[in-house]
N, C-alpha and C. Protein backbone atom coordinates (compact mmCIF):
# COMPACT_ATOMS: atom_id res chain seq x y z
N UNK A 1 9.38 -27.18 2.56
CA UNK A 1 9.55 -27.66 3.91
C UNK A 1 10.89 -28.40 4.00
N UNK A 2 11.59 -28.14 4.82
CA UNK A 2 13.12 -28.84 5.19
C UNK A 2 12.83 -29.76 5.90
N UNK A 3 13.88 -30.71 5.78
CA UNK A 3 13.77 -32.33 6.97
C UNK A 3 13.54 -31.77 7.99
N UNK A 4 12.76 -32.44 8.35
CA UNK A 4 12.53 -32.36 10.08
C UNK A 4 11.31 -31.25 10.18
N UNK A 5 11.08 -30.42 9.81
CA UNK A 5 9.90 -29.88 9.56
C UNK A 5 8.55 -30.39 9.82
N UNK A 6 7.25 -29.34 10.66
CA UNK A 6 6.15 -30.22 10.82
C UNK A 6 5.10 -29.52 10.16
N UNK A 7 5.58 -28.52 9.32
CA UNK A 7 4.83 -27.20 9.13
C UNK A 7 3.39 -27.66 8.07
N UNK A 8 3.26 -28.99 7.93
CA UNK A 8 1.51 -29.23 7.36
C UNK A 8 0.85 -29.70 8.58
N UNK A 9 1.14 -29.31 9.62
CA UNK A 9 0.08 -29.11 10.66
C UNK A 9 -0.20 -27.63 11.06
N UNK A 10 0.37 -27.04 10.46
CA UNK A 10 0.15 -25.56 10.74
C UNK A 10 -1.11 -24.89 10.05
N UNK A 11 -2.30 -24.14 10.60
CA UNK A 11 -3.43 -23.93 9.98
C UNK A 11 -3.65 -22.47 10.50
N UNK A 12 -4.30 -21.67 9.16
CA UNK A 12 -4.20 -20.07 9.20
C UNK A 12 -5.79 -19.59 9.35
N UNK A 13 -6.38 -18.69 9.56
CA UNK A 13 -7.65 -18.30 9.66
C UNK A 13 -7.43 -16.62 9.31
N UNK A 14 -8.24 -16.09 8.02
CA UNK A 14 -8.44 -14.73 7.96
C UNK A 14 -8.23 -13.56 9.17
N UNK A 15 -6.98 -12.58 8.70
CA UNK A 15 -6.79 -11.84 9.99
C UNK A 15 -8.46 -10.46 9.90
N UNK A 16 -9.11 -10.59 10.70
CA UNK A 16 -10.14 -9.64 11.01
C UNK A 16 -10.15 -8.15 10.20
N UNK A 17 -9.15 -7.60 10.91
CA UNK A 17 -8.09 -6.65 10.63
C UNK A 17 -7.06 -6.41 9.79
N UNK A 18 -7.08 -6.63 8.72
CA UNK A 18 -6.01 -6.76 7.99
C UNK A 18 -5.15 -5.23 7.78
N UNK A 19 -5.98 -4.27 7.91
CA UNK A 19 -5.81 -3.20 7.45
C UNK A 19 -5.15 -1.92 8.43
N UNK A 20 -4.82 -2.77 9.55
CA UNK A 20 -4.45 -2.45 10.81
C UNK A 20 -3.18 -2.97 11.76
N UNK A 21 -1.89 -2.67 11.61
CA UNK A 21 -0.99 -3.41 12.41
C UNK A 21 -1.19 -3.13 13.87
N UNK A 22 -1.04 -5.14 14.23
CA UNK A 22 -1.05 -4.93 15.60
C UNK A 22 0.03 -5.89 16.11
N UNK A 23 0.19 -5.71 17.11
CA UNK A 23 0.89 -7.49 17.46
C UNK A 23 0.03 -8.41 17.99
N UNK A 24 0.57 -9.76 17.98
CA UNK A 24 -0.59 -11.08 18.12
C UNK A 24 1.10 -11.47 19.01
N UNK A 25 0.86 -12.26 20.23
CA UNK A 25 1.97 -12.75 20.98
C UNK A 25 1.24 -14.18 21.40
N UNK A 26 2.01 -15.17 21.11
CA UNK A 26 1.87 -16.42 21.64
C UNK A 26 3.39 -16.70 22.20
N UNK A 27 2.66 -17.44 23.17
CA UNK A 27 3.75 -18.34 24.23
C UNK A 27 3.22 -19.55 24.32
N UNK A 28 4.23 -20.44 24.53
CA UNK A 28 4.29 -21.61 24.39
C UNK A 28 5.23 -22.03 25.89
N UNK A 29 4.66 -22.48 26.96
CA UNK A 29 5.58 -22.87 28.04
C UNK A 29 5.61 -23.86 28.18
N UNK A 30 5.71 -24.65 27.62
CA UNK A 30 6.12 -26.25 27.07
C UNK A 30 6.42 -27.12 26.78
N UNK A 31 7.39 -26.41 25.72
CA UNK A 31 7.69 -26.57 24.28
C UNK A 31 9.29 -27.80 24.96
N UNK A 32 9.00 -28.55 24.25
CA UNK A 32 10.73 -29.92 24.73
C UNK A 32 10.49 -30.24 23.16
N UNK A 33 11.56 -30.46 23.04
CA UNK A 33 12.83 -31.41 22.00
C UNK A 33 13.91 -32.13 22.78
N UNK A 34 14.58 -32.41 21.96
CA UNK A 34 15.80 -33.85 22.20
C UNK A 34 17.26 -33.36 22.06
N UNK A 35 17.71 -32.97 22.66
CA UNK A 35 19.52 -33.21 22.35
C UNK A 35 19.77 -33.74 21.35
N UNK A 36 20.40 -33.34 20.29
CA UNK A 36 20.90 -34.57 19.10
C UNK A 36 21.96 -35.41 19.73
N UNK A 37 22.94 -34.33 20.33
CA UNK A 37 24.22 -35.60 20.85
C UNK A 37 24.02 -36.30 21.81
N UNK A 38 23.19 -35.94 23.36
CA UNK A 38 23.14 -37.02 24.47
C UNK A 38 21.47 -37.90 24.18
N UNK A 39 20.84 -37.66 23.38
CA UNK A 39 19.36 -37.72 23.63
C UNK A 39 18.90 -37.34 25.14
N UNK A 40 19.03 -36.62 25.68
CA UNK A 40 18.11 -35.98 26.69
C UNK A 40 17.51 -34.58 26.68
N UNK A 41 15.95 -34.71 26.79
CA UNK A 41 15.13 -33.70 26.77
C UNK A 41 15.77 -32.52 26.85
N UNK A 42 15.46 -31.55 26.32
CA UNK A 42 15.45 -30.41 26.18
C UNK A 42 14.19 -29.58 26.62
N UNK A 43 13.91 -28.63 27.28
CA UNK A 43 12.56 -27.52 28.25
C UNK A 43 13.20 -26.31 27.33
N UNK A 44 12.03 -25.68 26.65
CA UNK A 44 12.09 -24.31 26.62
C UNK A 44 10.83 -23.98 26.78
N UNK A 45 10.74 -22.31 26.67
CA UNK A 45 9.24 -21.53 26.58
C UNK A 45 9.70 -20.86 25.43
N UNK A 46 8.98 -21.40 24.19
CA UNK A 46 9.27 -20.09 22.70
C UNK A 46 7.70 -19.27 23.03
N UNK A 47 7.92 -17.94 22.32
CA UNK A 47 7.44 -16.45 22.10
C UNK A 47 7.63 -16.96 20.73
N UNK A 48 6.27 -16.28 20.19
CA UNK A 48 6.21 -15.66 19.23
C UNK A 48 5.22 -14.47 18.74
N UNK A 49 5.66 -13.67 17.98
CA UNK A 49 5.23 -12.18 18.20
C UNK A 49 5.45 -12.09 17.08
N UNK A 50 3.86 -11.42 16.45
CA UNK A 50 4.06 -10.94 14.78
C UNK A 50 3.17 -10.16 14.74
N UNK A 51 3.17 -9.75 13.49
CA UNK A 51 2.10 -8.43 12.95
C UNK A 51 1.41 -9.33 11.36
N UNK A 52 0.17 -9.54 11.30
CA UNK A 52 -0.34 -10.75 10.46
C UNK A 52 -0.71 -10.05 9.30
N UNK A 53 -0.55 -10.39 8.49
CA UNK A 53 -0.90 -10.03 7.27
C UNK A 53 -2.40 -10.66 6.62
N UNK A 54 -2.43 -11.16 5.52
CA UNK A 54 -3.53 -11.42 5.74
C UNK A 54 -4.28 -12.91 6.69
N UNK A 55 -3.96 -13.42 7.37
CA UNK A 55 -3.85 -14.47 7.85
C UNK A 55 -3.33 -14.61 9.45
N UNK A 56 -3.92 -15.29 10.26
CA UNK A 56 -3.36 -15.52 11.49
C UNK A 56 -3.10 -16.56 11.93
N UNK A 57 -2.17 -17.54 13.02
CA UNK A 57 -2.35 -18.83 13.33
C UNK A 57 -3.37 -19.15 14.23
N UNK A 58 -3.71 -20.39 13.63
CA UNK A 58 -4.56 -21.01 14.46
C UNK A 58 -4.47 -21.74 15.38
N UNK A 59 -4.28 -21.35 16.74
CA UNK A 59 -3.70 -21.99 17.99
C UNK A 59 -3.88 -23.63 18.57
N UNK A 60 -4.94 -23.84 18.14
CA UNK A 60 -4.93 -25.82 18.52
C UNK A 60 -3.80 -26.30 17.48
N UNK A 61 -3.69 -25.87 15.97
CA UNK A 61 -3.00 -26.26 15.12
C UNK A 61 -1.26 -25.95 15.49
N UNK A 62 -0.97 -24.85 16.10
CA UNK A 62 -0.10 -24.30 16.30
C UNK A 62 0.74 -25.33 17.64
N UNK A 63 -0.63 -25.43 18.40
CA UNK A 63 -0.19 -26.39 19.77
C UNK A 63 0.31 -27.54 19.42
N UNK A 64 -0.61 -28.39 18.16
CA UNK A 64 0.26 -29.55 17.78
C UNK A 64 1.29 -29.80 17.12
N UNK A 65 1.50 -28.26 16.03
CA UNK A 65 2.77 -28.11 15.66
C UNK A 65 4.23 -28.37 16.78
N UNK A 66 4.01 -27.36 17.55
CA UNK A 66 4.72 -27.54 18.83
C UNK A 66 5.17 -28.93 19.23
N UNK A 67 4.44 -29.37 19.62
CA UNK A 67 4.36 -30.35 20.51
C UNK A 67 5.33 -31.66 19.33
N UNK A 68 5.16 -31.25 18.15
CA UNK A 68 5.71 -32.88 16.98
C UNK A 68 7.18 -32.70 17.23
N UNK A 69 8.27 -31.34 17.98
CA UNK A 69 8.95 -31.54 17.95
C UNK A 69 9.60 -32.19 19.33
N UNK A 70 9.07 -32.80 19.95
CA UNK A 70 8.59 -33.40 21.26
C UNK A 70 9.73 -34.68 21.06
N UNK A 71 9.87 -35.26 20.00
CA UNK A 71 10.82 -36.62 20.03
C UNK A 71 11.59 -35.75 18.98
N UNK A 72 12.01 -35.06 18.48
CA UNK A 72 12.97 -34.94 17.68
C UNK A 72 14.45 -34.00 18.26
N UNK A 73 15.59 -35.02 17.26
CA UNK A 73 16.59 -34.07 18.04
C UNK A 73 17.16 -32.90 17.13
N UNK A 74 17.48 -31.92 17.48
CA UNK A 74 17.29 -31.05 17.31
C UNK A 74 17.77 -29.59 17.94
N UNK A 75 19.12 -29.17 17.38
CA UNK A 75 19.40 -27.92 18.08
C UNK A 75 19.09 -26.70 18.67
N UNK A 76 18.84 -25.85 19.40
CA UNK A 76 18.41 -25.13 19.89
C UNK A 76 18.03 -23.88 18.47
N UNK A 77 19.66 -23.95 18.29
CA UNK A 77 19.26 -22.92 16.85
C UNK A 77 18.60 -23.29 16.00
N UNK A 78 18.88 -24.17 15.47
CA UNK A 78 18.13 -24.82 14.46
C UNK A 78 16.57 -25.01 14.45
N UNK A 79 16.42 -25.14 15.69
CA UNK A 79 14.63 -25.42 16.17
C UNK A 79 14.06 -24.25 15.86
N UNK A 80 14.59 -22.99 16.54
CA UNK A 80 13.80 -21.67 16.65
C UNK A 80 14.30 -21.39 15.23
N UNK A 81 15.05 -21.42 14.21
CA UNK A 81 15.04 -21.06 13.24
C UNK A 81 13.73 -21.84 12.05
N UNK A 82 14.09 -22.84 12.48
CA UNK A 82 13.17 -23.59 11.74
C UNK A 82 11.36 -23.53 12.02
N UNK A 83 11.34 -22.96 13.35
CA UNK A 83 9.97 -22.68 13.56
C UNK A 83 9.61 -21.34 13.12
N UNK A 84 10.68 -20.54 12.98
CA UNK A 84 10.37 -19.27 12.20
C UNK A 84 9.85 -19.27 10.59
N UNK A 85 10.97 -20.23 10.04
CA UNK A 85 10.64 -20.65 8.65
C UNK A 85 9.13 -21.25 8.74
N UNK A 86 8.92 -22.36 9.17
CA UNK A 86 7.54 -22.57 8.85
C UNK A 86 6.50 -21.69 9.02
N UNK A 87 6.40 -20.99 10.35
CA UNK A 87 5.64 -19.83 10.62
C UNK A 87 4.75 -19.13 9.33
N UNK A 88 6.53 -18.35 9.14
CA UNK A 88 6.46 -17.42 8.26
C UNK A 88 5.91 -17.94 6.84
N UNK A 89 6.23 -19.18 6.22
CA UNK A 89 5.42 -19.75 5.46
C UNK A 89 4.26 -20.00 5.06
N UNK A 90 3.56 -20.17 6.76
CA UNK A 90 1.98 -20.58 6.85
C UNK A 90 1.13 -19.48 7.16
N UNK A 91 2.03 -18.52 7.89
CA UNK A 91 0.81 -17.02 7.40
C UNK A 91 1.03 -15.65 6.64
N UNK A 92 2.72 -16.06 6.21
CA UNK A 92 2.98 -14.90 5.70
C UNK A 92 2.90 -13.39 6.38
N UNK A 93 3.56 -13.34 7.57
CA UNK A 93 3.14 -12.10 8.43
C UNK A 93 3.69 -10.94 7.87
N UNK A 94 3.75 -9.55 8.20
CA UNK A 94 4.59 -8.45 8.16
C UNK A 94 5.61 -8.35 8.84
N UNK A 95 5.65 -8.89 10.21
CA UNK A 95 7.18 -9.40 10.42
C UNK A 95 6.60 -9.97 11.57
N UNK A 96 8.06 -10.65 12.25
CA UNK A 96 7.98 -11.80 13.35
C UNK A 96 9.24 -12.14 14.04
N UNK A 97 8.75 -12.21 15.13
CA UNK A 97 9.69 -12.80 15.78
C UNK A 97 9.50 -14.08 16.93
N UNK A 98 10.47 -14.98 16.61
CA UNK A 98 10.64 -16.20 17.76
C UNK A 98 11.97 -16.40 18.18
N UNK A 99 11.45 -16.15 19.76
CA UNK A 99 12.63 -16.66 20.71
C UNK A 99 12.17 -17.76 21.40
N UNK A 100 13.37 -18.51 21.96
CA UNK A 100 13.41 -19.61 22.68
C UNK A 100 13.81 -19.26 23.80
N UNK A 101 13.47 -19.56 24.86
CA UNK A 101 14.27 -19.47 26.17
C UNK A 101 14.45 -20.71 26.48
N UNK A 102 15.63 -21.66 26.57
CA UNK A 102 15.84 -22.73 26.62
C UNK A 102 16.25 -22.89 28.05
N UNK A 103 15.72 -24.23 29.07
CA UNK A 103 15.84 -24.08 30.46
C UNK A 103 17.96 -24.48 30.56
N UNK A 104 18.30 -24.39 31.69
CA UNK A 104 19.52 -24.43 32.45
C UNK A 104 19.66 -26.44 31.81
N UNK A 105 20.89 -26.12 31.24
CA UNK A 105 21.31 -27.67 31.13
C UNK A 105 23.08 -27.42 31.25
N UNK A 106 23.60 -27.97 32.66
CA UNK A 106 24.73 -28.28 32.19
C UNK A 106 25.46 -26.70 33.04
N UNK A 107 24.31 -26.24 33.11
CA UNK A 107 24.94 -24.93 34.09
C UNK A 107 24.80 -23.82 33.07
N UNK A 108 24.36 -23.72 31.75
CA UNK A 108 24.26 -22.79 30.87
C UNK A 108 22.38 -22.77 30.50
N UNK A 109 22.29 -21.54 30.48
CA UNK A 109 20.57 -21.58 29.77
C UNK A 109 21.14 -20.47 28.52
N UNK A 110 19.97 -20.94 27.37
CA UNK A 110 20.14 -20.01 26.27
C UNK A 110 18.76 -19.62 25.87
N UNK A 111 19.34 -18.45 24.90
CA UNK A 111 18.08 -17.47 24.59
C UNK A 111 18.43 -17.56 22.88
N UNK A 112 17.97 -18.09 22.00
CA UNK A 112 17.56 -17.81 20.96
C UNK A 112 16.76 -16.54 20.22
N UNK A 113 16.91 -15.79 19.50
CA UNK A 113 16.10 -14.93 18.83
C UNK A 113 16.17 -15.02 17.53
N UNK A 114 15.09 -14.81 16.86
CA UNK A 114 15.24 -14.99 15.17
C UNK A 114 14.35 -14.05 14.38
N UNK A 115 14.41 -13.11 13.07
CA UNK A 115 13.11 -12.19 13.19
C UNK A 115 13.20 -12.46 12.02
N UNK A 116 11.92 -12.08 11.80
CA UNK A 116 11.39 -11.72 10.12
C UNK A 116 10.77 -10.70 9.92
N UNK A 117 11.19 -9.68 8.73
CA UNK A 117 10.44 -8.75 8.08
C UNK A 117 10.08 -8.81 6.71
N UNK A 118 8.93 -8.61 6.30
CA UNK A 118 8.31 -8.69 4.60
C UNK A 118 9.25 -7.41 4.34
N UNK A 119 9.56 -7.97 2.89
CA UNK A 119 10.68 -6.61 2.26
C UNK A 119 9.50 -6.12 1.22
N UNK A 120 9.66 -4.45 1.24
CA UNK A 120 8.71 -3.76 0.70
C UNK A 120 8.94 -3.67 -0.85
N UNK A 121 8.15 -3.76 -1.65
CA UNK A 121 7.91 -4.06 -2.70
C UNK A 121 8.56 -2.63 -3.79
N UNK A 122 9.86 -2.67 -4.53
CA UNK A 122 9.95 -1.05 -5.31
C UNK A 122 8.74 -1.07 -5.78
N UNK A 123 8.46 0.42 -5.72
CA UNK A 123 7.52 1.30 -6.39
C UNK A 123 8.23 1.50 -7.90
């Protein structure tokens, strides 16, 4: 886990299906952090979209994950990267992706994207 990281609130539950790719899509329309340089709030809505391996997130856990980065400051990139890393840590998916849609500050809005794929194992 890297500084700033909240990823031991993150909690996994057996995927049903393991044997079956599907996608699982969560949204989060919520989601605020902090400016590192002015301290003022930051609004985005992150997506996230994966194919689960053996394991899925568990959404109350996931909500409070979210939410811890609520006082922290914290770059746009850096956030959605870093929520990918933990993610991908806590369920180990087949791949994934998180974007941020970060609201209008300043006359600019941004879109973050970040993906992950499991690399296949030589035969």
């Amino acid at each position: 886990m890297s500084a700033g990281s909240q990823s031991d609130l993150l909690e996994t539950f057996p995927n049903p299906r393991p044997d079956r790719d599907y996608l699982i899509t969560h949204t989060c329309h919520e989601f605020t952090s902090v400016c590192p340089k002015t301290g003022q709030p930051d609004f985005a809505t992150i997506d996230i979209e994966y194919t689960a391996g053996d394991t899925c997130l568990e959404l109350k856990a996931l909500k409070f994950y979210l939410q811890a980065y609520r006082n922290q400051g914290i770059f746009y990139e850096a956030v959605t990267n870093q929520i990918l890393d933990d993610l991908v840590l806590a369920c180990r998916p087949r791949k994934m992706k998180v974007t941020g849609n970060f609201n209008i500050r300043g006359g600019f809005s941004s879109v973050i994207s970040v993906e992950y794929a499991k690399q296949e194992s030589p035969r």
